[in-house]
N, C-alpha and C. Protein backbone atom coordinates (compact mmCIF):
# COMPACT_ATOMS: atom_id res chain seq x y z
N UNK A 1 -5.16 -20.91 -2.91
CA UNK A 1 -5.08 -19.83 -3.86
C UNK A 1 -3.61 -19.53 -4.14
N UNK A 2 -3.31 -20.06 -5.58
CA UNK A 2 -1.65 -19.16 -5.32
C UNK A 2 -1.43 -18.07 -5.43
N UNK A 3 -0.30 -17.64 -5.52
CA UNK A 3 0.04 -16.28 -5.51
C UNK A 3 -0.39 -15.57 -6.78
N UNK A 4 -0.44 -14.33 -7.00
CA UNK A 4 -1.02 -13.64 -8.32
C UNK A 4 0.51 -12.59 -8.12
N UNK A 5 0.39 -12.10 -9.36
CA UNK A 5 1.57 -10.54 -9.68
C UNK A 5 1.52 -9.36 -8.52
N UNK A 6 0.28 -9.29 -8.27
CA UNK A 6 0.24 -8.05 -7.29
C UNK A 6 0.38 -8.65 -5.97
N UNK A 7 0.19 -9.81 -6.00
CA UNK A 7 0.42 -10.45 -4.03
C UNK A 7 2.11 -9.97 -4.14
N UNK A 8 2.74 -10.79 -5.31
CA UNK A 8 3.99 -10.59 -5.24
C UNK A 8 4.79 -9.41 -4.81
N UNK A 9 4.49 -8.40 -5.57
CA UNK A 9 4.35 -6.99 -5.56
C UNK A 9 4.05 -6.77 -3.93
N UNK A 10 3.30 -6.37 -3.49
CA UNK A 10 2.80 -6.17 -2.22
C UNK A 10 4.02 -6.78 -1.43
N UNK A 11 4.64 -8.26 -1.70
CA UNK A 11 5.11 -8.99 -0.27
C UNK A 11 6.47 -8.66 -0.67
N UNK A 12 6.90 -8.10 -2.18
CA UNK A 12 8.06 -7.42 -2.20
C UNK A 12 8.02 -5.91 -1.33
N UNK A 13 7.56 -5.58 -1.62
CA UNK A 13 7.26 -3.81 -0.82
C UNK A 13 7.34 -4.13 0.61
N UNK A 14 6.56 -5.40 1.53
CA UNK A 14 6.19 -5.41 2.77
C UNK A 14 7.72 -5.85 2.90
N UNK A 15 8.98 -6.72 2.36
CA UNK A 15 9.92 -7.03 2.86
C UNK A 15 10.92 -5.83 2.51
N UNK A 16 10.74 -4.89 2.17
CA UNK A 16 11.71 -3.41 1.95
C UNK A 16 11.75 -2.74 3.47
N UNK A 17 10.54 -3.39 4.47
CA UNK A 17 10.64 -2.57 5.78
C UNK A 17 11.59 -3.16 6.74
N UNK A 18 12.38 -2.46 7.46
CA UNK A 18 13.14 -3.45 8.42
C UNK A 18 12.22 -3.47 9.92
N UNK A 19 12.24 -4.79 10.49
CA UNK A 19 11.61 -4.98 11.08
C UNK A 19 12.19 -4.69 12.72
N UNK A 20 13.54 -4.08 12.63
CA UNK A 20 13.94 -4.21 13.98
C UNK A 20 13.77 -2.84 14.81
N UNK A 21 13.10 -2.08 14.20
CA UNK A 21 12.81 -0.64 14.62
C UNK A 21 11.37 0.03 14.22
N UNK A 22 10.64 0.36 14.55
CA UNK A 22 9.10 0.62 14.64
C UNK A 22 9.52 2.48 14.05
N UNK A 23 10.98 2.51 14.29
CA UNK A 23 10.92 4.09 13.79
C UNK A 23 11.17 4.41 12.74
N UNK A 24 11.74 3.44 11.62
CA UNK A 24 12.03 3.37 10.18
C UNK A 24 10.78 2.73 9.20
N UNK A 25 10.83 3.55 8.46
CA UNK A 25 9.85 3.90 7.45
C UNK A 25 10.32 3.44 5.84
N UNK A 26 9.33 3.73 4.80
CA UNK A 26 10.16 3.63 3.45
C UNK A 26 8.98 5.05 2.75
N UNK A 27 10.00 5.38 1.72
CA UNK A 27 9.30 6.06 0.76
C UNK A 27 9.33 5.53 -0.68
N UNK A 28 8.06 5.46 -0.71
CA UNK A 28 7.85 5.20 -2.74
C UNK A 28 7.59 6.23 -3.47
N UNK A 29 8.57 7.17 -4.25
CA UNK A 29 9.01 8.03 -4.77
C UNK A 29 8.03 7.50 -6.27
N UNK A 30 7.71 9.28 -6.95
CA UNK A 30 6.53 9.21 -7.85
C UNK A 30 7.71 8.19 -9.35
N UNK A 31 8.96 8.44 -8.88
CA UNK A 31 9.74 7.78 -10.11
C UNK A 31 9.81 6.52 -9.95
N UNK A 32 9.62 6.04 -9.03
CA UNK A 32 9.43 4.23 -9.13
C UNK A 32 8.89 3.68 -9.97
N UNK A 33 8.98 2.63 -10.03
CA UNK A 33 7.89 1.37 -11.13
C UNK A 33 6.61 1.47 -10.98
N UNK A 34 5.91 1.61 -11.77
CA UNK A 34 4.33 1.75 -11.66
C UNK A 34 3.97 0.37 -10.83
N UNK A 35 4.51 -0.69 -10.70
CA UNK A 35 3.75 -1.68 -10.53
C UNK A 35 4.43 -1.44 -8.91
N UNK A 36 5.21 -0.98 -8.48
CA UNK A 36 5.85 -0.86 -6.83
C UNK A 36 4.56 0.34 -6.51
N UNK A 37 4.54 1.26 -7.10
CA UNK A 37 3.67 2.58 -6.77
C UNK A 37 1.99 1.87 -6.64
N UNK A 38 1.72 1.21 -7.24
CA UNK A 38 0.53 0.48 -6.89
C UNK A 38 -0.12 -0.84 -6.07
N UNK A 39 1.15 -1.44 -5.66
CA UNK A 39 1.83 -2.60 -4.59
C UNK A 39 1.03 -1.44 -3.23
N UNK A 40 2.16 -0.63 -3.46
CA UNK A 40 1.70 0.27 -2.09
C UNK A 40 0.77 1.40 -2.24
N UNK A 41 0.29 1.30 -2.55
CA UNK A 41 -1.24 1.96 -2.73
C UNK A 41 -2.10 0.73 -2.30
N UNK A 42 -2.08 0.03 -2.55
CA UNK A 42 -2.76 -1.09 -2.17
C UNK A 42 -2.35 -1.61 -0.74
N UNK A 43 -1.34 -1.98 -0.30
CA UNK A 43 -0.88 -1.95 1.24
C UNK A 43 -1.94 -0.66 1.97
N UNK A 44 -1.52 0.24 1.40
CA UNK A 44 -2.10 1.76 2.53
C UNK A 44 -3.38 0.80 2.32
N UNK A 45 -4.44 0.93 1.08
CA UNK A 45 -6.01 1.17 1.05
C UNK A 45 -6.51 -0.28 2.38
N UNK A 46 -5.25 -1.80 2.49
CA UNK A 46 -5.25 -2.63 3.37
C UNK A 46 -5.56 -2.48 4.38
N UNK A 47 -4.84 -1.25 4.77
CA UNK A 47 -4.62 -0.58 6.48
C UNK A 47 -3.04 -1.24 6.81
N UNK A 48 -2.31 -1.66 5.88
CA UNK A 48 -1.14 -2.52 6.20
C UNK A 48 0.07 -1.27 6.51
N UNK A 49 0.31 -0.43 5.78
CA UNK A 49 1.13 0.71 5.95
C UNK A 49 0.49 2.28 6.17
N UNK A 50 1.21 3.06 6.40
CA UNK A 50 0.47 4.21 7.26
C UNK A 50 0.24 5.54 6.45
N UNK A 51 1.06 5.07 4.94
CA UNK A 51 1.04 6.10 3.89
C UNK A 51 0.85 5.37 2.49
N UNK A 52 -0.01 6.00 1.43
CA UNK A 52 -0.20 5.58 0.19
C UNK A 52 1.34 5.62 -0.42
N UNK A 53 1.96 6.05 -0.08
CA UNK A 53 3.21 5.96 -0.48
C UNK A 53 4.45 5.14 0.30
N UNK A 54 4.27 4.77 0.97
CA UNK A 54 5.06 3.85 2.32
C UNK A 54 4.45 4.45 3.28
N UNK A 55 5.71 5.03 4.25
CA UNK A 55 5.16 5.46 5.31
C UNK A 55 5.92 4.14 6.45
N UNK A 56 5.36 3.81 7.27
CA UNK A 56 5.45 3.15 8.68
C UNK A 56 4.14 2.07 8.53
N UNK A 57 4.80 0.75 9.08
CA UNK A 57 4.04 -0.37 8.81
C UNK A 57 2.59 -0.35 10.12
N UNK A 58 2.08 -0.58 10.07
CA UNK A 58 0.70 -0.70 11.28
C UNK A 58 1.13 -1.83 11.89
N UNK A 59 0.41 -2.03 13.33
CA UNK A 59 0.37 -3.64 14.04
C UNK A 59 0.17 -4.69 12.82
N UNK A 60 -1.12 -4.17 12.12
CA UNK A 60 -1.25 -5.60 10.98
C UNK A 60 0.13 -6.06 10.17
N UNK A 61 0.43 -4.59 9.40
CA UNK A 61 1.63 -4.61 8.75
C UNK A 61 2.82 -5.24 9.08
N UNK A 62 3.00 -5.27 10.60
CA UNK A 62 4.31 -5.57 10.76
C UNK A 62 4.46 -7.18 11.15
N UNK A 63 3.07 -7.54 11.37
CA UNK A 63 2.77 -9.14 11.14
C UNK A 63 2.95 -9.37 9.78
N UNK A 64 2.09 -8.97 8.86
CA UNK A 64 2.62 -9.10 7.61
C UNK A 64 3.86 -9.78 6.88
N UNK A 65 4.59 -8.06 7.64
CA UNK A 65 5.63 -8.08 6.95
C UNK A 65 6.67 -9.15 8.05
N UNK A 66 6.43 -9.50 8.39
CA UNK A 66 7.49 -10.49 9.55
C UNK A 66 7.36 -12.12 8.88
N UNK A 67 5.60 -12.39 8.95
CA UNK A 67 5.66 -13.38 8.35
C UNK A 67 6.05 -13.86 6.94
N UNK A 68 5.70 -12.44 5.98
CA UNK A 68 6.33 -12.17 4.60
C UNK A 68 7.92 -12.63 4.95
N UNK A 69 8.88 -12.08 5.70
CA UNK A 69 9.88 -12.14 5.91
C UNK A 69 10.63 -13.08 6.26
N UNK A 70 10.05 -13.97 7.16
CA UNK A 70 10.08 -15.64 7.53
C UNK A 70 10.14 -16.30 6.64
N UNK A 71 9.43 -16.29 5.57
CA UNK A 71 8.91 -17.15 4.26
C UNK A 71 10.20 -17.05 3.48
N UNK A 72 10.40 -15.84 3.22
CA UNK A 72 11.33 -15.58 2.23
C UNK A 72 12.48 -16.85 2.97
N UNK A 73 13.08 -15.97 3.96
CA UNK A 73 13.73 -17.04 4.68
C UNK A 73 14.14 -18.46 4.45
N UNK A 74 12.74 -19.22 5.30
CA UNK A 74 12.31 -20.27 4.88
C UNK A 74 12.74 -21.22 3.70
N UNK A 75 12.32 -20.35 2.15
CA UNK A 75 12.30 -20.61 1.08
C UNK A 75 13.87 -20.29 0.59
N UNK A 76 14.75 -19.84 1.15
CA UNK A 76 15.92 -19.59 0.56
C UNK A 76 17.05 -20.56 1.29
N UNK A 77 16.78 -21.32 2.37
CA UNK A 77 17.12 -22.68 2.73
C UNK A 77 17.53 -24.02 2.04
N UNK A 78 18.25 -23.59 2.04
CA UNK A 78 19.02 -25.44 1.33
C UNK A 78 18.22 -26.48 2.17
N UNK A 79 17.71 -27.51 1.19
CA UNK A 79 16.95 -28.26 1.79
C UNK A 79 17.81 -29.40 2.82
N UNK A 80 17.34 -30.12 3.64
CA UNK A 80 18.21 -30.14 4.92
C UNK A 80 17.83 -32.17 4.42
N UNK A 81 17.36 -32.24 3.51
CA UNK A 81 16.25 -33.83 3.71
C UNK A 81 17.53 -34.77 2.96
């Protein structure tokens, strides 16, 4: 299945969290982009984050967002071949 607009959306929002502290959070403010404000509305309804608006990532979330985060990674690698 490839990716669709709103996966995108979503795995942009899940890489806005930093992953090295369980005590930092994000807020999605009502002035954002409609399409970020509904990214995470959709994360919360997941169970992936802890607020319809950000909030703090869950156990799922922070797999998520780690492996989201890897990828990016990954993909921004000069190829080595």
């Amino acid at each position: 299945m490839p990716y669709n607009e709103e996966m995108m959306q979503e795995l942009n929002v899940l890489n806005l969290f930093n992953l090295e502290t369980t005590q930092e959070g994000i807020k999605v403010h009502s002035s954002a982009k409609p399409e970020v404000i509904a990214a995470t509305q959709r994360l919360f309804d997941k169970g992936l984050i802890t607020q319809s608006d950000g909030g703090y990532l869950t156990p799922l979330g922070h797999d998520a967002a780690e492996n989201s985060q890897i990828l990016i990674t990954i993909l921004k690698t000069e190829s080595r071949l």
